[in-house]
N, C-alpha and C. Protein backbone atom coordinates (compact mmCIF):
# COMPACT_ATOMS: atom_id res chain seq x y z
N UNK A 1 11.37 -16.04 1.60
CA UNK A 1 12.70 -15.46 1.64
C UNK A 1 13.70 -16.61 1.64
N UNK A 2 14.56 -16.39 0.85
CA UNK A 2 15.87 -17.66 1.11
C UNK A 2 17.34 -17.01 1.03
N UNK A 3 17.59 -17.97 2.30
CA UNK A 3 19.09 -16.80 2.72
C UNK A 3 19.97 -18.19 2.86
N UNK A 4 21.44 -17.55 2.11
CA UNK A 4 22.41 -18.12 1.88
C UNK A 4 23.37 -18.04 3.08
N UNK A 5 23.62 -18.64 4.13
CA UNK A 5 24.89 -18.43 5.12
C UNK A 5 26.05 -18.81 4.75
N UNK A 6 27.37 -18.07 5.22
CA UNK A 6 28.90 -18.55 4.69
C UNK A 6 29.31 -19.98 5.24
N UNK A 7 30.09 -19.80 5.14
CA UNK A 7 30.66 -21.33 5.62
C UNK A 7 30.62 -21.96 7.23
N UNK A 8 31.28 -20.59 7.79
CA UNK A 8 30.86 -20.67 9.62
C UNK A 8 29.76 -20.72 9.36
N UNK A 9 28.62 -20.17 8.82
CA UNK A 9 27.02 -19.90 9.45
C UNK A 9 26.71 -18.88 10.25
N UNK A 10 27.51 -17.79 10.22
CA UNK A 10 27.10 -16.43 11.26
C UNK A 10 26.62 -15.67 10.19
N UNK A 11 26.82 -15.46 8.90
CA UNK A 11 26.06 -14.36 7.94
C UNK A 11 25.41 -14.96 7.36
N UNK A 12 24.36 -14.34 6.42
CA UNK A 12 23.54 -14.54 5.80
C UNK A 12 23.23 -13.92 5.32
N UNK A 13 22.79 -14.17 3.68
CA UNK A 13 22.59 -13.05 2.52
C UNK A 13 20.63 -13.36 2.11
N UNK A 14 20.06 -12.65 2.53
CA UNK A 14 18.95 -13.12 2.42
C UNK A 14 18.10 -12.11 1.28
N UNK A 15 17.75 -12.86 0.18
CA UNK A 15 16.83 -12.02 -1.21
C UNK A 15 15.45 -12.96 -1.09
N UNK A 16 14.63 -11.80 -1.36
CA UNK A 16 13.22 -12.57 -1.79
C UNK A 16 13.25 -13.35 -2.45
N UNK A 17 12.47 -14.53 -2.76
CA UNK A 17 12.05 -15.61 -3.58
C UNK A 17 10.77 -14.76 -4.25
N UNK A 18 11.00 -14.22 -5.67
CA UNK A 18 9.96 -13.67 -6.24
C UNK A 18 8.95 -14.73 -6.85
N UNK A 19 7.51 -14.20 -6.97
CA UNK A 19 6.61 -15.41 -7.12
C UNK A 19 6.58 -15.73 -9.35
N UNK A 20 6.03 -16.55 -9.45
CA UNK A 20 6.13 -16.86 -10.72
C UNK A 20 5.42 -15.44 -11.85
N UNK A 21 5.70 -14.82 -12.40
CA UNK A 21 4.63 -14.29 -13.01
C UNK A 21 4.17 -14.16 -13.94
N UNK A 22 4.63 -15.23 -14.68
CA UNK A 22 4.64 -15.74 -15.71
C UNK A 22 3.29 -16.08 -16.30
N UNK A 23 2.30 -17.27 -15.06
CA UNK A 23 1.07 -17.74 -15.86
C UNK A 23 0.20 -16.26 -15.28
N UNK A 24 0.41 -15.34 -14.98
CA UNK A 24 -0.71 -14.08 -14.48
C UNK A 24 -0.41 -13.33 -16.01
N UNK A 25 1.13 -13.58 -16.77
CA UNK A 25 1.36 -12.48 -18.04
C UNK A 25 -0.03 -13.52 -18.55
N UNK A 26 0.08 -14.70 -18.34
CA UNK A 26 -0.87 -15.49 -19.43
C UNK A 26 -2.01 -15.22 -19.58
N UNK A 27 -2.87 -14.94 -17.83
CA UNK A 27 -3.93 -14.69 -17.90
C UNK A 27 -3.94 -13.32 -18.18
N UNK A 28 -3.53 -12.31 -18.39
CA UNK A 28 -3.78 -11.06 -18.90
C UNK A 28 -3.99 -10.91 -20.21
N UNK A 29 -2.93 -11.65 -20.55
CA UNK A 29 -2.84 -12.33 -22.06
C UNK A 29 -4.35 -12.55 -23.36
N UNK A 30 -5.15 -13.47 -21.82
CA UNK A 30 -6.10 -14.04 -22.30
C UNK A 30 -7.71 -13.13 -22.25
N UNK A 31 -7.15 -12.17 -21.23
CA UNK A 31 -8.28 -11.41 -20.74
C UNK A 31 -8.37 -10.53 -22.23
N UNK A 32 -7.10 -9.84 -22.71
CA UNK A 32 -6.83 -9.40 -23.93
C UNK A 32 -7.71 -9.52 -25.23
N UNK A 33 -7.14 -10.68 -25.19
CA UNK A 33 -8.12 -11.45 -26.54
C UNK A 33 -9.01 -11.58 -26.47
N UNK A 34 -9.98 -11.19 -24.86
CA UNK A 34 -11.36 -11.82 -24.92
C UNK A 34 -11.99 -10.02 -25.30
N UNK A 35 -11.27 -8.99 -24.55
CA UNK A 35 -11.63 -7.57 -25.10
C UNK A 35 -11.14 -7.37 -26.78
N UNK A 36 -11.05 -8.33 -27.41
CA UNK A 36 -10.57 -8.04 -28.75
C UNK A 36 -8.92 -7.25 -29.10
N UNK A 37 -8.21 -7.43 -28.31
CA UNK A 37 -6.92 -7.09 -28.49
C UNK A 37 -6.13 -7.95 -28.62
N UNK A 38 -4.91 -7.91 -29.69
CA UNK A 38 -3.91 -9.14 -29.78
C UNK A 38 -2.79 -8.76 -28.91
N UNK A 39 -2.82 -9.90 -27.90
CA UNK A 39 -1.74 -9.45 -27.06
C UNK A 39 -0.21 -8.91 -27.85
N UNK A 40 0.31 -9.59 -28.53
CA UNK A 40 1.76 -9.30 -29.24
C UNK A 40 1.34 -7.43 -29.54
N UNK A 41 0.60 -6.99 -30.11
CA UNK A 41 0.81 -5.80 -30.40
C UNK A 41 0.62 -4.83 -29.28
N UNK A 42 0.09 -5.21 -28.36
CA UNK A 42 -0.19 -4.75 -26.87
C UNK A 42 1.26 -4.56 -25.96
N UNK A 43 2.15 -5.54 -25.61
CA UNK A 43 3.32 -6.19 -25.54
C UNK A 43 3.60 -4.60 -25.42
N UNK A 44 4.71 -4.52 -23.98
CA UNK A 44 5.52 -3.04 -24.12
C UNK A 44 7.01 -4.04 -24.59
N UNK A 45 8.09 -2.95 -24.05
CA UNK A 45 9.45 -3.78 -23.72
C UNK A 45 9.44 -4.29 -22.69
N UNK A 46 9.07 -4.10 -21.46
CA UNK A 46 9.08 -4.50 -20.01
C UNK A 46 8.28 -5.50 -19.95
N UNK A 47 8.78 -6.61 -19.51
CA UNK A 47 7.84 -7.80 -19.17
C UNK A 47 6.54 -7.52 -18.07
N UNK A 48 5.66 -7.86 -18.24
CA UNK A 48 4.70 -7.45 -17.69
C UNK A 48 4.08 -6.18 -17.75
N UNK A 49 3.96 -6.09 -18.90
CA UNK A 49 3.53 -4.61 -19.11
C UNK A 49 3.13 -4.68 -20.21
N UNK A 50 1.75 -3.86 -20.92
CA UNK A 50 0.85 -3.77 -22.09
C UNK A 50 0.37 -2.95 -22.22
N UNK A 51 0.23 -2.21 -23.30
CA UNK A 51 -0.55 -0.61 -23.54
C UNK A 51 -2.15 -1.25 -24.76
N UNK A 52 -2.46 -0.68 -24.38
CA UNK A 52 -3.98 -1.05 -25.20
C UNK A 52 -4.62 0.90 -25.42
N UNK A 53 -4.93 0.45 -26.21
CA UNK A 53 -5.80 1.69 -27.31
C UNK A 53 -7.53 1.43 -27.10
N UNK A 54 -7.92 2.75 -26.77
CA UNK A 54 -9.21 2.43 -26.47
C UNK A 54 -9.55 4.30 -27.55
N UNK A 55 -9.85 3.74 -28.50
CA UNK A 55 -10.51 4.90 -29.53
C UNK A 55 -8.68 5.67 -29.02
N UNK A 56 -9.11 7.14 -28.71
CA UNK A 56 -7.70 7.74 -28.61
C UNK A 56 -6.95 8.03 -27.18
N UNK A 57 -7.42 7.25 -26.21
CA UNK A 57 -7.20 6.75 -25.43
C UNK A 57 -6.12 5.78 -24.90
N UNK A 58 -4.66 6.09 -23.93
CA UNK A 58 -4.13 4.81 -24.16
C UNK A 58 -4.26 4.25 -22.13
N UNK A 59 -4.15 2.76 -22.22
CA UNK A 59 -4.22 2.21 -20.76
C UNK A 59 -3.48 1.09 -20.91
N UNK A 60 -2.88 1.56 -19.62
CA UNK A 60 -1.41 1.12 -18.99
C UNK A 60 -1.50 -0.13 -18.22
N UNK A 61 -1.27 -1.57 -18.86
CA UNK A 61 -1.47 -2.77 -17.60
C UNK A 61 -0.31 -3.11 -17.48
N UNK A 62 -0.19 -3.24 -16.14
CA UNK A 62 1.12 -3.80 -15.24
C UNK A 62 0.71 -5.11 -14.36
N UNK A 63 1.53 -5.56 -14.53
CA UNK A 63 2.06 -6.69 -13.42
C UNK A 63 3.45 -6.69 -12.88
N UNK A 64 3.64 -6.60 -11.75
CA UNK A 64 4.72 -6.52 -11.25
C UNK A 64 5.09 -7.12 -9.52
N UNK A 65 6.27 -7.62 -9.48
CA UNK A 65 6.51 -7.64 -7.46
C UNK A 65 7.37 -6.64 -7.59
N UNK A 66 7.14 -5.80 -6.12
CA UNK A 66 8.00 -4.74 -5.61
C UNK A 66 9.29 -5.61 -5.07
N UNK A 67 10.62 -5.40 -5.73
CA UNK A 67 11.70 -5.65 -4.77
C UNK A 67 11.52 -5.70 -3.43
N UNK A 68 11.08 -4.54 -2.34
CA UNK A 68 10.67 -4.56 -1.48
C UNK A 68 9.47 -4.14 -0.65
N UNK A 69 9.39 -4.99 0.86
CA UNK A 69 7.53 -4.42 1.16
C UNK A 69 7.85 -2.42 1.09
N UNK A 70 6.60 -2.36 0.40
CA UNK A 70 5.93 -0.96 0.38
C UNK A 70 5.29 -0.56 1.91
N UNK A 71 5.55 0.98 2.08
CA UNK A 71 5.02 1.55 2.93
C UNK A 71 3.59 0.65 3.15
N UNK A 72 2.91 1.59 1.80
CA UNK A 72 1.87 1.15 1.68
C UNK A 72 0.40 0.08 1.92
N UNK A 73 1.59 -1.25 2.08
CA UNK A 73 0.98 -2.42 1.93
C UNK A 73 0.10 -2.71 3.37
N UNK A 74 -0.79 -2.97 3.52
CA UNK A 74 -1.91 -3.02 4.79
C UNK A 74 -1.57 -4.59 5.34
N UNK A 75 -0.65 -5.25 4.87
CA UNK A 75 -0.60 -6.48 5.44
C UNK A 75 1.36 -6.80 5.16
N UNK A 76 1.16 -7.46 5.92
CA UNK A 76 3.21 -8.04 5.54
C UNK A 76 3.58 -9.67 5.78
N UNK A 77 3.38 -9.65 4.46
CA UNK A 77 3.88 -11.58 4.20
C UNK A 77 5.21 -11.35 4.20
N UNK A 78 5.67 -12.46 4.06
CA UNK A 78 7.51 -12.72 4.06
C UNK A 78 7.83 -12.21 2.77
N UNK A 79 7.06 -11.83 1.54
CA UNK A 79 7.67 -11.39 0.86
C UNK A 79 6.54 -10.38 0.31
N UNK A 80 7.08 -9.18 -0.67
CA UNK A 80 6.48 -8.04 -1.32
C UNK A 80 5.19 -8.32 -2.48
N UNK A 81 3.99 -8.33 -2.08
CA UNK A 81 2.64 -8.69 -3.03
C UNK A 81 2.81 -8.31 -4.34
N UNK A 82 2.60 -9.03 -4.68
CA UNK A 82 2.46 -8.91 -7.00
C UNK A 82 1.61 -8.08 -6.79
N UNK A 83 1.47 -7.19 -8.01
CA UNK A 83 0.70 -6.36 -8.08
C UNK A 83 0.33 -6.45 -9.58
N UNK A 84 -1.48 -6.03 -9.68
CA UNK A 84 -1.88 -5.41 -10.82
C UNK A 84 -2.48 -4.19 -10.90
N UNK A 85 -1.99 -3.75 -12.20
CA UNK A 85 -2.33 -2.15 -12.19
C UNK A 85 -2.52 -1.62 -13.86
N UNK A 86 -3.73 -0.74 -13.51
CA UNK A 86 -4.58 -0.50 -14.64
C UNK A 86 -4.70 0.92 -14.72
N UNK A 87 -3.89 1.86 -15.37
CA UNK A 87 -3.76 3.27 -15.38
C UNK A 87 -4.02 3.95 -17.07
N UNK A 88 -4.63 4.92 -16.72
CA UNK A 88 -5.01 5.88 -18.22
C UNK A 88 -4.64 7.30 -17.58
N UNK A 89 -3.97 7.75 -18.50
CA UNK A 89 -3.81 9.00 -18.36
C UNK A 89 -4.56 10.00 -18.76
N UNK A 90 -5.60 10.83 -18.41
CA UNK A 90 -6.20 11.75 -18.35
C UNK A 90 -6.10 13.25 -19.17
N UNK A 91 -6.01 13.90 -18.13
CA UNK A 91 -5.87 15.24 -18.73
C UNK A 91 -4.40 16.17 -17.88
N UNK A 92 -3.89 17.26 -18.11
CA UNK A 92 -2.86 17.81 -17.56
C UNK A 92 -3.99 18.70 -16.95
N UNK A 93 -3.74 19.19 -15.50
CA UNK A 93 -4.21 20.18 -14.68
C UNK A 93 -4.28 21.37 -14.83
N UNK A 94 -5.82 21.78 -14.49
CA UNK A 94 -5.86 23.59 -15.73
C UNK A 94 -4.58 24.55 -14.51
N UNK A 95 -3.97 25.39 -15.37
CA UNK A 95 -3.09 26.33 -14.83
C UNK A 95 -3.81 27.26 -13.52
N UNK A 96 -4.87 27.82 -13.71
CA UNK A 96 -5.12 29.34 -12.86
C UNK A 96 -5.83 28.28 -11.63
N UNK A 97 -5.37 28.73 -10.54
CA UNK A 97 -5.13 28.31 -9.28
C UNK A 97 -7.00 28.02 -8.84
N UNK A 98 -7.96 28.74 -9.13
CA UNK A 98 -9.05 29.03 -8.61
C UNK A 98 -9.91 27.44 -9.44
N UNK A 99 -9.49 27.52 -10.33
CA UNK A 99 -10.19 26.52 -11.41
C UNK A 99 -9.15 24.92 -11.09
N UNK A 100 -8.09 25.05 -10.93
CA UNK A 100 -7.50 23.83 -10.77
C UNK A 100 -7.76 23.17 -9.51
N UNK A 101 -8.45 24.28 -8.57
CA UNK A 101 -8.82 23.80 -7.24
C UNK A 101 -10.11 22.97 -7.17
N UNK A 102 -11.30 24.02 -8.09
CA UNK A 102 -12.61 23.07 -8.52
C UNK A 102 -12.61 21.71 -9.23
N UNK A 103 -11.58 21.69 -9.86
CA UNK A 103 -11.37 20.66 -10.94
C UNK A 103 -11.21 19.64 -9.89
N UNK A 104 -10.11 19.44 -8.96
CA UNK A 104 -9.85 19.10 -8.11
C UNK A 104 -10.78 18.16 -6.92
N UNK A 105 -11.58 19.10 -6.71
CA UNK A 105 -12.56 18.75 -5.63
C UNK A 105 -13.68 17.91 -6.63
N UNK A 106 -13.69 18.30 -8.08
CA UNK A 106 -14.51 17.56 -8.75
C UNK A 106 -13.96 15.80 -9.25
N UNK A 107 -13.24 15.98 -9.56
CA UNK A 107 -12.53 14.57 -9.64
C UNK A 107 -12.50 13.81 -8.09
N UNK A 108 -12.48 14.08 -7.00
CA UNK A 108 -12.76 13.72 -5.88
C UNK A 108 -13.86 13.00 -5.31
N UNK A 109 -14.78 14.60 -5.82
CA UNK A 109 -16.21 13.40 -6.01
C UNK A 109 -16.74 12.58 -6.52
N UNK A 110 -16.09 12.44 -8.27
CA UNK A 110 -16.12 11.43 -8.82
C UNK A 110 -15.98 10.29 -8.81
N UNK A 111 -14.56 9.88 -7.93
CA UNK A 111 -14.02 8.94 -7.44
C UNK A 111 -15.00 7.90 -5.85
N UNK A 112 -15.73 8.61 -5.90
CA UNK A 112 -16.84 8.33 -5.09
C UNK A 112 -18.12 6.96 -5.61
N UNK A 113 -18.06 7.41 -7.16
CA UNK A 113 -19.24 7.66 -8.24
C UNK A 113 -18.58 5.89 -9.38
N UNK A 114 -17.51 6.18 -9.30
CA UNK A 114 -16.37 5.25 -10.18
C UNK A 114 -16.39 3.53 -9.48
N UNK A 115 -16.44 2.76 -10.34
CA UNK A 115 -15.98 1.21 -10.37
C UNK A 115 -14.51 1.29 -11.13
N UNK A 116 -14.39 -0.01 -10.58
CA UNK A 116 -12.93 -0.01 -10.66
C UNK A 116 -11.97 0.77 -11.13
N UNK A 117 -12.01 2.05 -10.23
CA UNK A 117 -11.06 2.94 -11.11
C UNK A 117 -11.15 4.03 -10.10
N UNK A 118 -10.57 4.92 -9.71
CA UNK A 118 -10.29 5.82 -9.27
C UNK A 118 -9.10 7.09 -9.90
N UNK A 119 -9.40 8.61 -9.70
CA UNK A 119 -8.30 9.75 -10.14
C UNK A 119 -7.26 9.48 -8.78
N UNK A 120 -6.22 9.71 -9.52
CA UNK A 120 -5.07 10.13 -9.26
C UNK A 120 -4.25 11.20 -9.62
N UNK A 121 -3.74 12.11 -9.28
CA UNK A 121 -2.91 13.11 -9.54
C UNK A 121 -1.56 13.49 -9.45
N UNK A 122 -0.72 13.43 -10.35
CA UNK A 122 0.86 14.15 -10.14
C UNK A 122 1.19 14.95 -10.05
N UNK A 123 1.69 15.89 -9.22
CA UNK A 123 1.47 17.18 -9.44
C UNK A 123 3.01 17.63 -9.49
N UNK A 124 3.79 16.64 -9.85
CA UNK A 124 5.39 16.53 -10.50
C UNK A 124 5.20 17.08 -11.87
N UNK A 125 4.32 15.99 -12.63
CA UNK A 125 3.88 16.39 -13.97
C UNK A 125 2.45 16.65 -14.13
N UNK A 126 2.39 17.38 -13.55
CA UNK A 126 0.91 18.25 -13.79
C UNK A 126 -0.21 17.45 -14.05
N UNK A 127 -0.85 16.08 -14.08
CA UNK A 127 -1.57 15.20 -15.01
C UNK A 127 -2.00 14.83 -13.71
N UNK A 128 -4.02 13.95 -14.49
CA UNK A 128 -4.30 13.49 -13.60
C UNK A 128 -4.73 12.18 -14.57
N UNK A 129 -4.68 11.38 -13.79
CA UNK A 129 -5.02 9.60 -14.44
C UNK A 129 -5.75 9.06 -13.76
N UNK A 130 -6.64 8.08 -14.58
CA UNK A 130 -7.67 6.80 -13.73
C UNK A 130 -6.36 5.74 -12.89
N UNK A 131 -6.15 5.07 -12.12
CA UNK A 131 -5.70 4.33 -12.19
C UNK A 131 -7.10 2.98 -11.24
N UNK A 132 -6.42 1.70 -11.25
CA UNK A 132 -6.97 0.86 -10.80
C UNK A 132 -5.74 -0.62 -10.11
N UNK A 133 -5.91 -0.81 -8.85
CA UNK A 133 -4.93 -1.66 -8.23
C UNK A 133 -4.84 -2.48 -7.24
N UNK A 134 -4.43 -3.62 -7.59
CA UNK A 134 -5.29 -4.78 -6.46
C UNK A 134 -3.73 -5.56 -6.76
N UNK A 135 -3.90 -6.34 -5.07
CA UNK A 135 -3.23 -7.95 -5.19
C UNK A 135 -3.16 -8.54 -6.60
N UNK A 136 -1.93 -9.30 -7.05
CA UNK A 136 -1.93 -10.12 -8.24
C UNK A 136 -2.66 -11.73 -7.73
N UNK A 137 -2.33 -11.65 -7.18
CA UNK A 137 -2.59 -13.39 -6.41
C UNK A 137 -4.13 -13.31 -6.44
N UNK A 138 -4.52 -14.53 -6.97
CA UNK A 138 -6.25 -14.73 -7.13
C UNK A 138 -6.11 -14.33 -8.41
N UNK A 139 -5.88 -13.31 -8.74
CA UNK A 139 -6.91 -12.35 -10.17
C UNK A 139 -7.37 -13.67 -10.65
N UNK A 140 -8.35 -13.45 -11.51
CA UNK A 140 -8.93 -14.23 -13.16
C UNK A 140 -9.31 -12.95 -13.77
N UNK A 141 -9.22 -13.76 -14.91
CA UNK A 141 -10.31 -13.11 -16.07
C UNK A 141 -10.78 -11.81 -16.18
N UNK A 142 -11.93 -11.97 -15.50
CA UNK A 142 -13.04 -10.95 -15.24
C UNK A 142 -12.42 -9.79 -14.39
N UNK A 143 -11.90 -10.23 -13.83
CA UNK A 143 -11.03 -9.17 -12.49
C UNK A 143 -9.49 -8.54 -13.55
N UNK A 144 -9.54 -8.77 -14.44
CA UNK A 144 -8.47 -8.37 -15.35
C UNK A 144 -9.24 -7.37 -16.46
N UNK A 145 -10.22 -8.45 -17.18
CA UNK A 145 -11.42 -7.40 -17.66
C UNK A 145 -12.00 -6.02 -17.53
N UNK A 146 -12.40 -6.38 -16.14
CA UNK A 146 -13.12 -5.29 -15.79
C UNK A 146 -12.68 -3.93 -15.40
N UNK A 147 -11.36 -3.48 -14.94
CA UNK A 147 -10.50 -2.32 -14.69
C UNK A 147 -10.37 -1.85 -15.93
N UNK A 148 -9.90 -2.65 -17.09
CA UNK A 148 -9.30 -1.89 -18.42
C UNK A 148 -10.69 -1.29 -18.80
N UNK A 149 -11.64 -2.21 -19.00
CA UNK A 149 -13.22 -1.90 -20.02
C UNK A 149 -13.75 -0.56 -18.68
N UNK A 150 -13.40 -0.44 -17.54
CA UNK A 150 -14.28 0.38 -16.57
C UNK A 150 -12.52 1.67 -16.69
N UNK A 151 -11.61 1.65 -17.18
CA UNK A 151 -10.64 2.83 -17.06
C UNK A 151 -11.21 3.39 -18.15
N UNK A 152 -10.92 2.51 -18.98
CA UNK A 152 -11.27 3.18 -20.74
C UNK A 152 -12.16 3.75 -20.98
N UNK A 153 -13.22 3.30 -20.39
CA UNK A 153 -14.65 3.88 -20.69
C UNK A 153 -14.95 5.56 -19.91
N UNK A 154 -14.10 5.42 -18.33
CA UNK A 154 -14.02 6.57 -17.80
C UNK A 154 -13.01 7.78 -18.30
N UNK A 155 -11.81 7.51 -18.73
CA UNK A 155 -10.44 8.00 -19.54
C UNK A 155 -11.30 8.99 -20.69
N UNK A 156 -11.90 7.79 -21.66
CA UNK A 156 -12.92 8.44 -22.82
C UNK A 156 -13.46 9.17 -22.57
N UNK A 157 -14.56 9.37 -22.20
CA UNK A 157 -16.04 10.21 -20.90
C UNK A 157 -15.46 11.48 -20.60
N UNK A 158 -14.67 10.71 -19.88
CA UNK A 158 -14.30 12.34 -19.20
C UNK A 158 -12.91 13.32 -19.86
N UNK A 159 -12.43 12.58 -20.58
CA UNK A 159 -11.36 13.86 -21.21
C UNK A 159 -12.11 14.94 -21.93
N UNK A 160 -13.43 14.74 -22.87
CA UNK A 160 -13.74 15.94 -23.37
C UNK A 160 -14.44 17.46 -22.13
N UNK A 161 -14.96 16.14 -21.17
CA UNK A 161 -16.20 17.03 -20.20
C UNK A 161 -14.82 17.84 -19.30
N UNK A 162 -13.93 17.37 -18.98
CA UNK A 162 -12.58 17.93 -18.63
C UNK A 162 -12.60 19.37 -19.33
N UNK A 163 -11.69 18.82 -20.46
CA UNK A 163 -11.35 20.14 -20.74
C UNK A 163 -12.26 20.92 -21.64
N UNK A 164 -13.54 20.57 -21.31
CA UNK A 164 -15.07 21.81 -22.13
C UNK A 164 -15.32 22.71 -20.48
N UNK A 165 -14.96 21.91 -19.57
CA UNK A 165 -15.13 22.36 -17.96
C UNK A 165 -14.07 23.00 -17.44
N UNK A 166 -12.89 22.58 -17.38
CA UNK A 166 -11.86 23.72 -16.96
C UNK A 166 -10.47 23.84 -17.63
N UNK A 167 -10.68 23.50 -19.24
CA UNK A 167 -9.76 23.67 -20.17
C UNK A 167 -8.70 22.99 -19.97
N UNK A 168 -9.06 22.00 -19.14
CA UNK A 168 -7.93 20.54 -19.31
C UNK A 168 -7.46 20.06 -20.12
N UNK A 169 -5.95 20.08 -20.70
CA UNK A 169 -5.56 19.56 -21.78
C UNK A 169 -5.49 18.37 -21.83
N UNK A 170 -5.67 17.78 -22.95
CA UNK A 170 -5.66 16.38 -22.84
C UNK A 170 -4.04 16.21 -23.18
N UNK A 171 -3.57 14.61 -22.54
CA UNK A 171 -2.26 13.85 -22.63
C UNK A 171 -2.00 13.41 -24.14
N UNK A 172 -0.89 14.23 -24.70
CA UNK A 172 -0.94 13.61 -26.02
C UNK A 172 -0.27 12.51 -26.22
């Protein structure tokens, strides 16, 4: 954190010192090219951010620091943890209440069953997605690797058994 005081020294304007994230775009970068994707066409508008195509499949990589600490966070440094995050969007949630409940409890157990990846659900926008999310600090390679090749592969898999099972539409 670095805080600016006025001239007396009684206030102080204090903003995070965000961490570099620059060489982590790199190593994502590189993890890219090693799954056969060219980063530039991957590239969203948002810095730190890449969409990759897996058959008809799309997955969402982020890098990002939260402005500020998250509820969430199980630990509290002086400033808000980088984050990486590896999301595919799934299927939209079957309508009739009895079946969206099984569906439900089935993706649950799945998530049991799953490497790097776990369901998630919105139930703002009806959809449920793999996502995958860890500390930025440390990553390599392999730890970049392995969420996209273990979302994609689950994203794929299961959108047809989805909606042949409880008429889950898939995300167009």
């Amino acid at each position: 954190m670095v805080c600016i005081g006025n001239a007396e020294g009684s206030t102080a304007e204090c903003k995070f010192a965000h961490m570099d994230l620059k060489p982590y775009s790199e190593k994502v970068e590189d993890a890219l090219e090693t799954i056969g994707v060219e980063p530039a066409n991957a590239r969203c508008e948002g810095e730190g951010q890449w969409l990759v195509h897996r058959n008809t499949v799309e997955i969402y990589v982020d890098i990002w620091q939260p402005e500020e600490h998250q509820q969430w966070e199980y630990f509290k440094g002086p400033e808000p943890a980088a984050i990486f995050q590896v999301v595919s969007p799934v299927c939209f949630l079957p309508d009739e209440p009895a079946l969206r409940q099984k569906f439900l409890e089935e993706i649950l157990y799945m998530n049991f069953h799953m490497f790097y990846g776990s369901f998630t659900v919105n139930f703002e926008e009806n959809m449920a997605a793999i996502q995958y999310r860890r500390l930025l600090d440390g990553i390599n390679r392999v730890e970049i690797i392995e969420p996209i090749e273990s979302i994609g592969f689950y994203a794929e898999s299961l959108v047809p058994y989805l909606s042949e099972k409880y008429g889950a539409k898939k995300i167009q």
